[in-house]
C-alpha atoms as a PDB file:
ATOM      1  CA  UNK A   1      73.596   1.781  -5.406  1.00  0.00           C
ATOM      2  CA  UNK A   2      69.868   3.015  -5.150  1.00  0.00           C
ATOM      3  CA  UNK A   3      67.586   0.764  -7.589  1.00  0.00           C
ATOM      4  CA  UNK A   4      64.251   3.659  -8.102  1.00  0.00           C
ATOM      5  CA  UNK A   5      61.336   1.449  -9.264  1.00  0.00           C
ATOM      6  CA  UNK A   6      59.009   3.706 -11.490  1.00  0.00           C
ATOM      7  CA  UNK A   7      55.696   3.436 -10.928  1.00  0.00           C
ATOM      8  CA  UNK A   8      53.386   3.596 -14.359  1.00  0.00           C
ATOM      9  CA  UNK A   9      49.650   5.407 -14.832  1.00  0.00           C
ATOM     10  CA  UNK A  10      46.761   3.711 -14.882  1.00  0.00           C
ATOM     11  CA  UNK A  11      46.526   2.977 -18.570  1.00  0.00           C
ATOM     12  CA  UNK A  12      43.638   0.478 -19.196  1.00  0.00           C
ATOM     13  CA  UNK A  13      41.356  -1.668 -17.852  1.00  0.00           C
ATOM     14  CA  UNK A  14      43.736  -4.240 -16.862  1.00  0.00           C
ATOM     15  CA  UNK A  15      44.946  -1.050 -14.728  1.00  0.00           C
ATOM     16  CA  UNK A  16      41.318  -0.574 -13.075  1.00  0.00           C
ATOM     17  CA  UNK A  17      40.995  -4.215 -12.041  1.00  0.00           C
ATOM     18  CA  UNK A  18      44.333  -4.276 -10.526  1.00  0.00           C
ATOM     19  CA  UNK A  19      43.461  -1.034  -8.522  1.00  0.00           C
ATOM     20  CA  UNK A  20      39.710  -2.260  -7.673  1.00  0.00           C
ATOM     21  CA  UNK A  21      41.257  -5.824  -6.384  1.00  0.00           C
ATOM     22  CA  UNK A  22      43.873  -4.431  -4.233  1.00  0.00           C
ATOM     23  CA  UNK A  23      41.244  -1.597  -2.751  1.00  0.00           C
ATOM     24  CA  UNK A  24      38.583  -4.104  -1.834  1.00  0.00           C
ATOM     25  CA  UNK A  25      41.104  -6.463  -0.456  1.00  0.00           C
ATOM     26  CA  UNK A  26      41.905  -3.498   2.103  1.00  0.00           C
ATOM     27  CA  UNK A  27      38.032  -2.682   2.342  1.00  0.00           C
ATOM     28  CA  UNK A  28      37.345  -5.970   3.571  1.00  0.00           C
ATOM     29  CA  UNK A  29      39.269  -6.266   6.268  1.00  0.00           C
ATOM     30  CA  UNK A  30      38.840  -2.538   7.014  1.00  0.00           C
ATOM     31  CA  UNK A  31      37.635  -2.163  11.287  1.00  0.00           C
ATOM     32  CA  UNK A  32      35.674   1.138   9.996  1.00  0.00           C
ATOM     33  CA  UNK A  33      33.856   0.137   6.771  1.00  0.00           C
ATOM     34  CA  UNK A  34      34.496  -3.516   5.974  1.00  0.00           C
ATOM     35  CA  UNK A  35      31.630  -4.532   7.469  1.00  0.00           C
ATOM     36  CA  UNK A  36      29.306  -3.175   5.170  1.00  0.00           C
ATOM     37  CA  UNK A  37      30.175  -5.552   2.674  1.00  0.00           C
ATOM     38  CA  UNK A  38      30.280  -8.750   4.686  1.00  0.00           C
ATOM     39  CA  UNK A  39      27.189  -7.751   7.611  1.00  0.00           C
ATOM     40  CA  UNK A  40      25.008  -5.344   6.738  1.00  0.00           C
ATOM     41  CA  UNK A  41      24.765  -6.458   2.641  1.00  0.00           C
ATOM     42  CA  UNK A  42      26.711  -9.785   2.230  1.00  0.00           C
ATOM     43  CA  UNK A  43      28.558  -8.805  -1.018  1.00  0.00           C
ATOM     44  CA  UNK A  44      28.665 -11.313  -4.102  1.00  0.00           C
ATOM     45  CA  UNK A  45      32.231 -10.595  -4.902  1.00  0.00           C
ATOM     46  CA  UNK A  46      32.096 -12.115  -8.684  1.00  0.00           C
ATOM     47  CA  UNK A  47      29.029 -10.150  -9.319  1.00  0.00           C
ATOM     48  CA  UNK A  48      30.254  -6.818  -7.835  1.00  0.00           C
ATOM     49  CA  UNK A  49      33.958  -6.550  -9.061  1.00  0.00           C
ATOM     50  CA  UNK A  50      33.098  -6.598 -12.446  1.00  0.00           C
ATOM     51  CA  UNK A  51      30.212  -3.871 -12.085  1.00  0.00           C
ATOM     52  CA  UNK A  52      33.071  -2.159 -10.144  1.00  0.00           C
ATOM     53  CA  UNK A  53      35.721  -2.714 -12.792  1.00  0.00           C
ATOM     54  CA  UNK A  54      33.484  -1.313 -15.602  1.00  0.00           C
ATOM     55  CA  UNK A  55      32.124   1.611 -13.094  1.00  0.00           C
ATOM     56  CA  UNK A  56      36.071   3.260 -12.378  1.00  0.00           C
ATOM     57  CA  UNK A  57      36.418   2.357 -16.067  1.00  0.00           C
ATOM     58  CA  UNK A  58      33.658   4.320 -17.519  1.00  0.00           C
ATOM     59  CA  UNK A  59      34.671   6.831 -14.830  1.00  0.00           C
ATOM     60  CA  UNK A  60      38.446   7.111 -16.109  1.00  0.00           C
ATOM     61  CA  UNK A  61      38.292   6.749 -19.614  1.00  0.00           C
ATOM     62  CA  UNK A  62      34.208   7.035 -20.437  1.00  0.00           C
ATOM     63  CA  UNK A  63      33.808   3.208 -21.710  1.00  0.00           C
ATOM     64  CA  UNK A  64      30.441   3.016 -21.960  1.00  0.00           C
ATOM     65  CA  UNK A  65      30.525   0.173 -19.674  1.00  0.00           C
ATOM     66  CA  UNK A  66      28.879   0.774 -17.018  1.00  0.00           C
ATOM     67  CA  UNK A  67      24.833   1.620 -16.705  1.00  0.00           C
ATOM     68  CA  UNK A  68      23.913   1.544 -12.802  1.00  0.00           C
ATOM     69  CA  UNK A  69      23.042   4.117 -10.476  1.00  0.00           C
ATOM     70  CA  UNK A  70      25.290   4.048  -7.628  1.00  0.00           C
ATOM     71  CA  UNK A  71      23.330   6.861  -5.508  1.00  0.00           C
ATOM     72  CA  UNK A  72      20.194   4.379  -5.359  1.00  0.00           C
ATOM     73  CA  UNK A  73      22.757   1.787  -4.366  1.00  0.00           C
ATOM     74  CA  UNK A  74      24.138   3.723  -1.512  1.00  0.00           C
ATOM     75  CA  UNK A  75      20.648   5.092  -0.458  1.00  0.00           C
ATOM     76  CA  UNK A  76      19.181   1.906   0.166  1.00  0.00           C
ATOM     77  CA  UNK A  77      22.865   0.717   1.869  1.00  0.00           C
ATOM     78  CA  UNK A  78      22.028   3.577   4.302  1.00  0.00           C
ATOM     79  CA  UNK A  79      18.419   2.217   4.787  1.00  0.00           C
ATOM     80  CA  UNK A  80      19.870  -1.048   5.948  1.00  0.00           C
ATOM     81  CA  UNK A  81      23.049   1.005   8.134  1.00  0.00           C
ATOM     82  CA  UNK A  82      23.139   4.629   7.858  1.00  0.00           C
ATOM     83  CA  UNK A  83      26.332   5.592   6.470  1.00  0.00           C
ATOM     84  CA  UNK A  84      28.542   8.336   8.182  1.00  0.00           C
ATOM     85  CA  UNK A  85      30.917  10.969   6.886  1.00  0.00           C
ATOM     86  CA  UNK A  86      33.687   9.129   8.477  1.00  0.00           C
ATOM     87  CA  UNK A  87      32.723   5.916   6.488  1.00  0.00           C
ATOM     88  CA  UNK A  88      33.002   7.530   3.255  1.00  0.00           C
ATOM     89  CA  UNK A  89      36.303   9.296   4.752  1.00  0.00           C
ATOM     90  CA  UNK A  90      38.027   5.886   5.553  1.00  0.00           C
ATOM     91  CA  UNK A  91      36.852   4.767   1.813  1.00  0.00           C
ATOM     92  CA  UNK A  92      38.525   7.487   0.322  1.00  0.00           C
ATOM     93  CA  UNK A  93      41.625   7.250   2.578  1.00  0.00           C
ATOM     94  CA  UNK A  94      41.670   3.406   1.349  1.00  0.00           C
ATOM     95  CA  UNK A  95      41.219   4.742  -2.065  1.00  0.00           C
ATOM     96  CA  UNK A  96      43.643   7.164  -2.543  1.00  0.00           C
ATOM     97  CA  UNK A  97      46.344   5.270  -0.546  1.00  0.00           C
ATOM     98  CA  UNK A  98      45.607   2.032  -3.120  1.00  0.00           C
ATOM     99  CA  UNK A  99      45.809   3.969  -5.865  1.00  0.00           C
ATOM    100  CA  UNK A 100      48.999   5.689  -5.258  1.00  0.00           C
ATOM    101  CA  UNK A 101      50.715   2.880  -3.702  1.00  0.00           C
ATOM    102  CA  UNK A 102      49.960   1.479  -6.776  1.00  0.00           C
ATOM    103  CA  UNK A 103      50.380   3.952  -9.758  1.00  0.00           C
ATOM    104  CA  UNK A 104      51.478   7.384 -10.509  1.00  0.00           C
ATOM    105  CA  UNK A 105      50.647   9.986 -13.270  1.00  0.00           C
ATOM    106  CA  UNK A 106      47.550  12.121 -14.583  1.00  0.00           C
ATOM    107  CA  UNK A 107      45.312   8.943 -15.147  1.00  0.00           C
ATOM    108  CA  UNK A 108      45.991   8.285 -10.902  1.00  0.00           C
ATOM    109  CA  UNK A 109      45.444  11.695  -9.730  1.00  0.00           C
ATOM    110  CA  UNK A 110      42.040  12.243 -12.253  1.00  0.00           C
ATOM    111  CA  UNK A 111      40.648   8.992 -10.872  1.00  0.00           C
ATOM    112  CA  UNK A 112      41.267  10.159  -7.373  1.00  0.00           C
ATOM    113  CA  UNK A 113      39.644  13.195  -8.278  1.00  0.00           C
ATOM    114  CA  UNK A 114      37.024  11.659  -9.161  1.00  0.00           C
ATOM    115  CA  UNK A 115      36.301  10.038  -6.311  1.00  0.00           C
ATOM    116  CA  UNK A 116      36.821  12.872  -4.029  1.00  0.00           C
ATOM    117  CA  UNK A 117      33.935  14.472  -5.644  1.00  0.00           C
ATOM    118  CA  UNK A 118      31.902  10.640  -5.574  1.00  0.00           C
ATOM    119  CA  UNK A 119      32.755  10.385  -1.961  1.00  0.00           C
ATOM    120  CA  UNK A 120      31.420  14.273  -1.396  1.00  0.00           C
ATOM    121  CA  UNK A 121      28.478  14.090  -3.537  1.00  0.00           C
ATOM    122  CA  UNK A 122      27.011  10.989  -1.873  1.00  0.00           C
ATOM    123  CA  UNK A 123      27.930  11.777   1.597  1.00  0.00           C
ATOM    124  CA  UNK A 124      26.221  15.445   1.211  1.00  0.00           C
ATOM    125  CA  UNK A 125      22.848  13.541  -0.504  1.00  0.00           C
ATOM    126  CA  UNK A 126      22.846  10.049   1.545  1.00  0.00           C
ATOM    127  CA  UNK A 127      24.257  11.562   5.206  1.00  0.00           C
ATOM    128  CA  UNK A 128      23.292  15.003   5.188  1.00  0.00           C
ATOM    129  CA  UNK A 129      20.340  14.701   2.990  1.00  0.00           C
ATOM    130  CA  UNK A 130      20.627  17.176   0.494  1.00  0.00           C
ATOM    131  CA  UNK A 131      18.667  17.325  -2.570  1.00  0.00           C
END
């Protein structure tokens, strides 16, 4: 007999921290990008998982919660180590691969989506420089 485990949609926030933990545990240990967050800015992990939780939040299901500006963010990242298409590639591989090793449903694929177009957006202004 073949036991199918069902995989669920991202439903809350619960959801969102769950998918944020697991993709930053990957990120940090990741050869291509992982050493943005532990060399080149040595990341506060308490602090920034809960501005993370509260961004893909706000992104998914438009909380509120979340007030930054992420492009400023990732400029001044790229001031300290420029940032290259294929980093923002490898985070969206990581991204996408969490997510759907994780979940499944409309929720998954609009929050993958949405950070296709995060992923393109910054990489066009930060790498390529476009207004």
């Amino acid at each position: 007999m073949i036991t199918v485990i069902m995989k669920r949609d991202i439903n809350n926030r619960q959801d969102i921290e769950m998918l944020i933990n697991s993709f930053y545990e990957v990120v940090k240990q990741d050869p291509v990008i992982g050493h943005f967050f532990s060399d080149v800015v040595k990341v506060n992990w308490e602090k920034h998982l809960p501005v993370m939780y509260d961004f893909w939040e706000n992104i998914l299901f438009y909380s509120g919660s979340y007030t930054g500006n992420p492009m400023a963010v990732h400029k001044h990242l790229h001031s300290l180590h420029p940032l290259t298409k294929e980093n923002f590639d490898q985070w969206l591989r990581i991204f996408k691969s969490t997510a759907r090793n994780l979940f499944e449903g409309d929720n998954t694929e609009l929050i993958i989506q949405r950070a296709q177009s995060i992923a393109m957006v910054m990489e066009l202004k930060i790498v390529r420089g476009e207004r």
